[in-house]
Protein backbone atom coordinates (compact mmCIF):
# COMPACT_ATOMS: atom_id res chain seq x y z
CA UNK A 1 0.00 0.00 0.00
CA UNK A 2 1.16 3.44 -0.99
CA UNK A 3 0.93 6.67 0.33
CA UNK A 4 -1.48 8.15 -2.06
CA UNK A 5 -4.66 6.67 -0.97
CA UNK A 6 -5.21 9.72 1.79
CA UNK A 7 -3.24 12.38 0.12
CA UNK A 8 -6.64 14.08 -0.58
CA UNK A 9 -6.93 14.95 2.81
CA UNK A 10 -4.17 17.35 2.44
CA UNK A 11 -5.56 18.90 -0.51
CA UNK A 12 -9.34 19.58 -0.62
CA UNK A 13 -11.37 22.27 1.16
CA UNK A 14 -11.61 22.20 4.99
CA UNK A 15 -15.84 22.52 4.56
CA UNK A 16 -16.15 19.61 2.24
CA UNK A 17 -13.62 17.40 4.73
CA UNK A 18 -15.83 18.28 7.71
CA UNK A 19 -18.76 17.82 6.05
CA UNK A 20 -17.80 14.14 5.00
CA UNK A 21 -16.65 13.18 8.45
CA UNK A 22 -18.84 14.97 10.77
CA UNK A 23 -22.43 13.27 9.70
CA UNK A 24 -21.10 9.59 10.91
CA UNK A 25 -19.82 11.34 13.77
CA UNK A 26 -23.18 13.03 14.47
CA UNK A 27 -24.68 9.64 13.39
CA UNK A 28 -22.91 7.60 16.15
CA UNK A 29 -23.40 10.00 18.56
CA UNK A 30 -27.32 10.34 18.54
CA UNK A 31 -27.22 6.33 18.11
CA UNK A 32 -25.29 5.96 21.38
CA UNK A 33 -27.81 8.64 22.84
CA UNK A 34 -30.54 6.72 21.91
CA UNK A 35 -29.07 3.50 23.24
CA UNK A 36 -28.70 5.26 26.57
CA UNK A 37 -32.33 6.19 26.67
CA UNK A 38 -33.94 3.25 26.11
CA UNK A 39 -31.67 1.42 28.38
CA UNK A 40 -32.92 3.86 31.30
CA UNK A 41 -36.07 3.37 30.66
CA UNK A 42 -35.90 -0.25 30.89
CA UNK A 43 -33.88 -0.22 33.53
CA UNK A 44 -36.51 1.99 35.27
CA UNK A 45 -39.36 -0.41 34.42
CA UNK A 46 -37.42 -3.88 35.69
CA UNK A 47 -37.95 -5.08 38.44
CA UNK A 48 -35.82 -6.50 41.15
CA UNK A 49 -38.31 -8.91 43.65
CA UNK A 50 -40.02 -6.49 45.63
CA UNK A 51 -37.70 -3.68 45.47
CA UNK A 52 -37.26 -1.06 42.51
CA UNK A 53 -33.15 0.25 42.22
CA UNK A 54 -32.68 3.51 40.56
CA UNK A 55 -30.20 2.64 37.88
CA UNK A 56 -28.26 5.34 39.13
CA UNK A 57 -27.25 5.44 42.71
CA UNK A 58 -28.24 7.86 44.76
CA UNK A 59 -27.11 8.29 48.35
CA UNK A 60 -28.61 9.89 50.90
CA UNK A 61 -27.87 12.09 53.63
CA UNK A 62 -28.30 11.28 57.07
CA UNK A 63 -29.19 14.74 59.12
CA UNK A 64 -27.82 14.12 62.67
């Protein structure tokens, strides 16, 4: 493999490079945001015996 296959990245416009790599960035990003919604809420809806866990954990604070 030679050099030349990525050369264009030197060359063309800024724009048209950010373009062309930022929409599969954008992509994955609102994918994974997606994923982490949907997880939540069915983490939020399963149920562990008779005792619901917030699926993140929360402590509390003990007033003396």
């Amino acid at each position: 493999m030679n050099g030349n296959e990525n050369s264009y990245l030197g060359v063309e416009p800024i724009g048209s490079l950010m373009r062309k790599y930022a929409i599969p960035c954008i992509i994955s990003l609102l994918v994974g945001a997606l994923y982490n919604i949907v997880d939540q809420i069915f983490i939020a809806n399963a149920s562990y015996g008779d005792v619901k866990k917030p699926s993140i954990p929360v402590e509390k604070e003990e007033y003396a």
